[in-house]
PDB file of N, CA and C in Angstrom:
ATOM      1  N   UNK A   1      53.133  23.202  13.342  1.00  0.00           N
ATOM      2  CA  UNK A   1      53.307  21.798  13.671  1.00  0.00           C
ATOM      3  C   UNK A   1      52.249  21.403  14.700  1.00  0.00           C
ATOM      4  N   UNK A   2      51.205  20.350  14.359  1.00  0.00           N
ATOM      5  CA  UNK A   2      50.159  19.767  15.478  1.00  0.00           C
ATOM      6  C   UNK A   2      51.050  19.388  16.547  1.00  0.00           C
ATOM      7  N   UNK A   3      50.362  19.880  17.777  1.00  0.00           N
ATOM      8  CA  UNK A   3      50.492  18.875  19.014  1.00  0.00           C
ATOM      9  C   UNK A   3      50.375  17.358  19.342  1.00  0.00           C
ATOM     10  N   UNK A   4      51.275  16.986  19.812  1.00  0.00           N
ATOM     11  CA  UNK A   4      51.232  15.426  19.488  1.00  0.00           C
ATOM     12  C   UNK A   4      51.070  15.383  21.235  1.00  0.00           C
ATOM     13  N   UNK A   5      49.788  14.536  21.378  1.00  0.00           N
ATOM     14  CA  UNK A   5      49.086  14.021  22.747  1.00  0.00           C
ATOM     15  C   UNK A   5      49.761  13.047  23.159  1.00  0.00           C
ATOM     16  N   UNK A   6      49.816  12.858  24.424  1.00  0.00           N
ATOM     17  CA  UNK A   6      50.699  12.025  24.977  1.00  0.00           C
ATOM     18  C   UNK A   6      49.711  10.910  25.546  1.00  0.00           C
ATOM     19  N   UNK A   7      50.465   9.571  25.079  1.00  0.00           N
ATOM     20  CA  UNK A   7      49.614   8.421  25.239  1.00  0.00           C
ATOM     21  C   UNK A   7      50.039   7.564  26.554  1.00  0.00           C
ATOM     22  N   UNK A   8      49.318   6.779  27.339  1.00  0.00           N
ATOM     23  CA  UNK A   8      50.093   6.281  28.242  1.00  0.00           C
ATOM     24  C   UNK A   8      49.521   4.747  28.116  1.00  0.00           C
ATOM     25  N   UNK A   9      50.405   3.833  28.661  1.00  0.00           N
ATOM     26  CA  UNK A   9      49.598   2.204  28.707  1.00  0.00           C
ATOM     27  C   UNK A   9      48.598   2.435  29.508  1.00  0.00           C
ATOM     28  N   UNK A  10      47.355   1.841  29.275  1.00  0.00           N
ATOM     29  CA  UNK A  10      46.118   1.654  30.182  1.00  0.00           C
ATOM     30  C   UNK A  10      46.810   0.518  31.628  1.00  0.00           C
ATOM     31  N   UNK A  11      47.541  -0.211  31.362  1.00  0.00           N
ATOM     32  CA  UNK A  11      47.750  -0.824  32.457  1.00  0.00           C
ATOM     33  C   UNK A  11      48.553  -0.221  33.644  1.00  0.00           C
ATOM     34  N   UNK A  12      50.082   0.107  33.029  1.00  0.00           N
ATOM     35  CA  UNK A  12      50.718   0.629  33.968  1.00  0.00           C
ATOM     36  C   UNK A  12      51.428   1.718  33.649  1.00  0.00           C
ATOM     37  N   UNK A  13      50.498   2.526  33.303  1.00  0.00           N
ATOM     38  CA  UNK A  13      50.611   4.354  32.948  1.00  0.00           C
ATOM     39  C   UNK A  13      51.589   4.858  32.062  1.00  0.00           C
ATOM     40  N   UNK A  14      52.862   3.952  31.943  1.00  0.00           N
ATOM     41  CA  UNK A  14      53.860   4.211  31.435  1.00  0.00           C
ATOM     42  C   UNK A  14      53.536   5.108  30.115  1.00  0.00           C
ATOM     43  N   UNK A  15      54.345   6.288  29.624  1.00  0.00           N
ATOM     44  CA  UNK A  15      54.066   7.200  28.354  1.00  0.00           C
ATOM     45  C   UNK A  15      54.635   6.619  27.285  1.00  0.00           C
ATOM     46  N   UNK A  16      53.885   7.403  26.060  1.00  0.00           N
ATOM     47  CA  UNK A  16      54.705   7.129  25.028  1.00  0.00           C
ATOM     48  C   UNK A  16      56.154   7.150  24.922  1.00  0.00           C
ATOM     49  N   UNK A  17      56.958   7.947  25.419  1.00  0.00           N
ATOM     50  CA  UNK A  17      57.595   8.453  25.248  1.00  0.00           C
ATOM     51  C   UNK A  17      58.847   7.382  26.048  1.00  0.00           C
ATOM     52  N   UNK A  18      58.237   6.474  27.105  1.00  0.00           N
ATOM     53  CA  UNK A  18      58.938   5.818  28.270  1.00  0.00           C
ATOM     54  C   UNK A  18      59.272   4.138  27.030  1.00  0.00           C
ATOM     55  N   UNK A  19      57.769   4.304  26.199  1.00  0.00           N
ATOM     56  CA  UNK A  19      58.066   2.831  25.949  1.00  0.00           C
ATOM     57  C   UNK A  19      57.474   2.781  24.668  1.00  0.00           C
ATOM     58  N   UNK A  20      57.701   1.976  24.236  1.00  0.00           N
ATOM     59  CA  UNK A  20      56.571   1.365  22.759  1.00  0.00           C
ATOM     60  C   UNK A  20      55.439   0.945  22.932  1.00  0.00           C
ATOM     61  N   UNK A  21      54.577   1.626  22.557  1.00  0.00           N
ATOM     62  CA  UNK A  21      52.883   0.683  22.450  1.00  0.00           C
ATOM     63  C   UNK A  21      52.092   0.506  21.521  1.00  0.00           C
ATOM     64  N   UNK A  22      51.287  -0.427  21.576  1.00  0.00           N
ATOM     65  CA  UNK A  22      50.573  -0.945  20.638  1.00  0.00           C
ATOM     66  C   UNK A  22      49.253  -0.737  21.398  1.00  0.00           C
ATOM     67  N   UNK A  23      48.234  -0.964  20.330  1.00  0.00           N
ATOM     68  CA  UNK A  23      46.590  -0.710  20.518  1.00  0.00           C
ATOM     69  C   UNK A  23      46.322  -2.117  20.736  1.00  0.00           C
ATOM     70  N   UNK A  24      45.667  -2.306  21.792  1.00  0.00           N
ATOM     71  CA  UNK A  24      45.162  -3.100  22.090  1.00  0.00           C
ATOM     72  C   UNK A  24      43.581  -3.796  21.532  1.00  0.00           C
ATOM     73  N   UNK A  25      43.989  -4.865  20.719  1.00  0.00           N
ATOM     74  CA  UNK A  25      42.177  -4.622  20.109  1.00  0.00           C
ATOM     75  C   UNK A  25      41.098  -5.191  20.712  1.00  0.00           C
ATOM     76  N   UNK A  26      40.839  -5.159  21.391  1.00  0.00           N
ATOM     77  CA  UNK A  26      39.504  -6.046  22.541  1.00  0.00           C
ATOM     78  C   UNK A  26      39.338  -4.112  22.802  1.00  0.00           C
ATOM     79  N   UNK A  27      40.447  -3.181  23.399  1.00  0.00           N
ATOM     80  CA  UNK A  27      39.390  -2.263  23.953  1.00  0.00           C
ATOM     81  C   UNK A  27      39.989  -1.354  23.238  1.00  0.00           C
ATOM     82  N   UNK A  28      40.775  -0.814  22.600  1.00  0.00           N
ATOM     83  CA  UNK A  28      41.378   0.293  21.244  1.00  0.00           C
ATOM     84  C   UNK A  28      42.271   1.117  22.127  1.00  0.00           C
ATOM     85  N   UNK A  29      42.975   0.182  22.993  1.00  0.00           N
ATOM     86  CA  UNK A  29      43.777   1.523  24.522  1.00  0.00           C
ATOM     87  C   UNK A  29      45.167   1.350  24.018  1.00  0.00           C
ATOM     88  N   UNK A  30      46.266   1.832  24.188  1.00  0.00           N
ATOM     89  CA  UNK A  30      47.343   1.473  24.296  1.00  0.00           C
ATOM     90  C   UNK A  30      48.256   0.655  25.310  1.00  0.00           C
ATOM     91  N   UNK A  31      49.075   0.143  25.023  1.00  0.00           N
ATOM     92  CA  UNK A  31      49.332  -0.671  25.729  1.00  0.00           C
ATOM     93  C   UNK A  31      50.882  -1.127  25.671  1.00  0.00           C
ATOM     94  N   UNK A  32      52.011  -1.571  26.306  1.00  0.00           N
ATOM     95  CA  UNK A  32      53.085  -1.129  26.387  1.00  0.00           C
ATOM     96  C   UNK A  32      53.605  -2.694  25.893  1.00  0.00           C
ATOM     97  N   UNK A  33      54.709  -3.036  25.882  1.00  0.00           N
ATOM     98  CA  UNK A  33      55.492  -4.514  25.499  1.00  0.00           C
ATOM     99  C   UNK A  33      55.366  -5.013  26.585  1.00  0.00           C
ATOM    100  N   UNK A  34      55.746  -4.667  27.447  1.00  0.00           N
ATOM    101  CA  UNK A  34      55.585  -5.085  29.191  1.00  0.00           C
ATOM    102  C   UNK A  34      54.803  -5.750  29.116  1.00  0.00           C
ATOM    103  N   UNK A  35      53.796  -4.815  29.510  1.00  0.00           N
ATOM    104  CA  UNK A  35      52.214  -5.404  30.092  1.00  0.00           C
ATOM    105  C   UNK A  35      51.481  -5.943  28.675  1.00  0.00           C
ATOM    106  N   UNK A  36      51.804  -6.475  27.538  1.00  0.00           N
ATOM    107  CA  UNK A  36      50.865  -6.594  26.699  1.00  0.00           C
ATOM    108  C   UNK A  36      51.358  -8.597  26.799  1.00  0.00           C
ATOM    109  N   UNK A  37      49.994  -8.961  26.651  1.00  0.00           N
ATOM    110  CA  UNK A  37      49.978 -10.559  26.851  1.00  0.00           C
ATOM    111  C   UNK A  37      49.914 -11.197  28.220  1.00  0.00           C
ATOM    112  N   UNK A  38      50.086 -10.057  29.032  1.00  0.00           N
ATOM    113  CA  UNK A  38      50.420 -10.479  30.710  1.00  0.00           C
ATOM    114  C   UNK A  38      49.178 -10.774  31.728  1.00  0.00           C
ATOM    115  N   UNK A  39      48.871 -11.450  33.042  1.00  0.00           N
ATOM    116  CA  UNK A  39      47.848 -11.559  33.643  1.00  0.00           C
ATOM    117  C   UNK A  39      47.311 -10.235  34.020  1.00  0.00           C
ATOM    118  N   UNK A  40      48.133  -9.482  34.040  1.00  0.00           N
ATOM    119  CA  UNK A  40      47.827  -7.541  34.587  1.00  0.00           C
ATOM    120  C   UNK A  40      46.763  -7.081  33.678  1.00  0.00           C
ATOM    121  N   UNK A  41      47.256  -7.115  32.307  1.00  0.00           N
ATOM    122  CA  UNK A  41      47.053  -6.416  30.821  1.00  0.00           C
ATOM    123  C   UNK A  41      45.295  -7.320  31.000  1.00  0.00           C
ATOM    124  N   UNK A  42      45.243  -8.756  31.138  1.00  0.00           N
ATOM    125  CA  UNK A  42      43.735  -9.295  30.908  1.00  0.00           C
ATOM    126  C   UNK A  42      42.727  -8.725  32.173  1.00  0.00           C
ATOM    127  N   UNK A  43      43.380  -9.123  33.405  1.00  0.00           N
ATOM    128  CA  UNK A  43      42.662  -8.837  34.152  1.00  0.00           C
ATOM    129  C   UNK A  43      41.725  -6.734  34.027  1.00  0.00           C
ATOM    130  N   UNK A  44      42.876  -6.173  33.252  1.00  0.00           N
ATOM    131  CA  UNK A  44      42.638  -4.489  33.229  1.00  0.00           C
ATOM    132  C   UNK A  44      41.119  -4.919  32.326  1.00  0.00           C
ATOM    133  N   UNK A  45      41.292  -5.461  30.687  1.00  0.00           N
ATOM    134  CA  UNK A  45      40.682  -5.673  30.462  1.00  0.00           C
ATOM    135  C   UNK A  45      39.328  -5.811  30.483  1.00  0.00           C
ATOM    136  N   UNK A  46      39.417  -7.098  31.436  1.00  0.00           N
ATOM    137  CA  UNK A  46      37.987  -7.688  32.063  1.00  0.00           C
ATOM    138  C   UNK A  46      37.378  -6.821  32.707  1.00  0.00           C
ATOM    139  N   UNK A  47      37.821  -5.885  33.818  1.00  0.00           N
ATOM    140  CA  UNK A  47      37.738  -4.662  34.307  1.00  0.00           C
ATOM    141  C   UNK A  47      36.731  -3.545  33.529  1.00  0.00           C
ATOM    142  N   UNK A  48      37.841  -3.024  32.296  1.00  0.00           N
ATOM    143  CA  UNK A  48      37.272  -2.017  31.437  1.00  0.00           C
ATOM    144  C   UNK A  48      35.739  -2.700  30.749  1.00  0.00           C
ATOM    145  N   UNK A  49      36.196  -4.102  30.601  1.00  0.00           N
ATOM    146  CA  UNK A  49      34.494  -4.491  29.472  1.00  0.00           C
ATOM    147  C   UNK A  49      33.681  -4.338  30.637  1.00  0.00           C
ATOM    148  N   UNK A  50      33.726  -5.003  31.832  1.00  0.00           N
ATOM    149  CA  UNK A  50      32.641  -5.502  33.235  1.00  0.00           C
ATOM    150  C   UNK A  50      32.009  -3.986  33.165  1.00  0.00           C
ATOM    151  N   UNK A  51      32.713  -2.653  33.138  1.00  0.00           N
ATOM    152  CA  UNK A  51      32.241  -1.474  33.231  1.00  0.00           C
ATOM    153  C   UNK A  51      31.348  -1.100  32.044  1.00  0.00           C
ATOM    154  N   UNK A  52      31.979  -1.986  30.843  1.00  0.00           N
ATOM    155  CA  UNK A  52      30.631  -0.765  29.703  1.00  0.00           C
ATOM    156  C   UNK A  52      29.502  -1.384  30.372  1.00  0.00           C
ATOM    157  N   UNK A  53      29.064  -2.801  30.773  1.00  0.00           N
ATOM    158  CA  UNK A  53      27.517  -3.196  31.276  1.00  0.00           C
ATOM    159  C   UNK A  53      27.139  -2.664  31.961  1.00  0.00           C
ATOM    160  N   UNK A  54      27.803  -1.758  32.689  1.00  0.00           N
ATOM    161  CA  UNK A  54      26.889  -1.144  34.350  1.00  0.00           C
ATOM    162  C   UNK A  54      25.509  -0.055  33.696  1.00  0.00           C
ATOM    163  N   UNK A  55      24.468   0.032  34.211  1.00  0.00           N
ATOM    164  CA  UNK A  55      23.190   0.568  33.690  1.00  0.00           C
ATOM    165  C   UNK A  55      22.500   0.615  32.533  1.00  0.00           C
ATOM    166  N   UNK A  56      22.722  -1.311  32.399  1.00  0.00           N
ATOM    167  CA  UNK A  56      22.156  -1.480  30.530  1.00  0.00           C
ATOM    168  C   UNK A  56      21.135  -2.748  31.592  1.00  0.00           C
ATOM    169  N   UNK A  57      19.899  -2.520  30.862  1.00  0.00           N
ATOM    170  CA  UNK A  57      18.875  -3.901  31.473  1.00  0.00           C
ATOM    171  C   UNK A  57      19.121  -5.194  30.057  1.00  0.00           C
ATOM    172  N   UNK A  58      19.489  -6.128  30.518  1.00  0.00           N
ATOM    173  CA  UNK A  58      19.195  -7.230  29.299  1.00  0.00           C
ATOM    174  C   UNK A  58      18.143  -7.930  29.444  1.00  0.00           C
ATOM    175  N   UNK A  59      17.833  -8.689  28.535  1.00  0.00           N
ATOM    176  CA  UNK A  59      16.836  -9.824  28.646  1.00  0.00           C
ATOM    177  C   UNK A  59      15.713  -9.971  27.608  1.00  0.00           C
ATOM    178  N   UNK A  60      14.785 -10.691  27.398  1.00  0.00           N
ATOM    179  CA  UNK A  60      13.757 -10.720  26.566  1.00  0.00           C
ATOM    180  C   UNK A  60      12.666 -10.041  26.333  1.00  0.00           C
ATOM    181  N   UNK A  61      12.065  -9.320  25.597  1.00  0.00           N
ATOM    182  CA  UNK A  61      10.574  -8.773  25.737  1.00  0.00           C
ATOM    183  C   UNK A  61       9.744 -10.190  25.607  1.00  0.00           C
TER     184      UNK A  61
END
């Protein structure tokens, strides 16, 4: 029998096991009933995207 990995909400850690979650599609994380739709859940968000930009140069040639 595979090992089944234990998932937690990206927002407020909570496990699979504590709650129901769904994938969040803006960043593919899990995410709990709680915190999903909430100012917590966007602001994490904005957070996780603001980070993929750190050490990318943009702009025009």
């Amino acid at each position: 029998m595979p090992n089944k990995s234990s998932k937690n909400c990206f927002v407020c850690q909570a496990s699979e096991e504590e709650k129901l979650l769904l994938i969040h599609p803006q960043v593919m994380l899990p995410v709990c009933l709680d915190c999903h739709n909430t100012d917590a859940e966007k602001q994490k968000v904005d957070e996780l995207l603001e980070g993929l930009a750190d050490g990318f140069v943009c702009g025009c040639i």
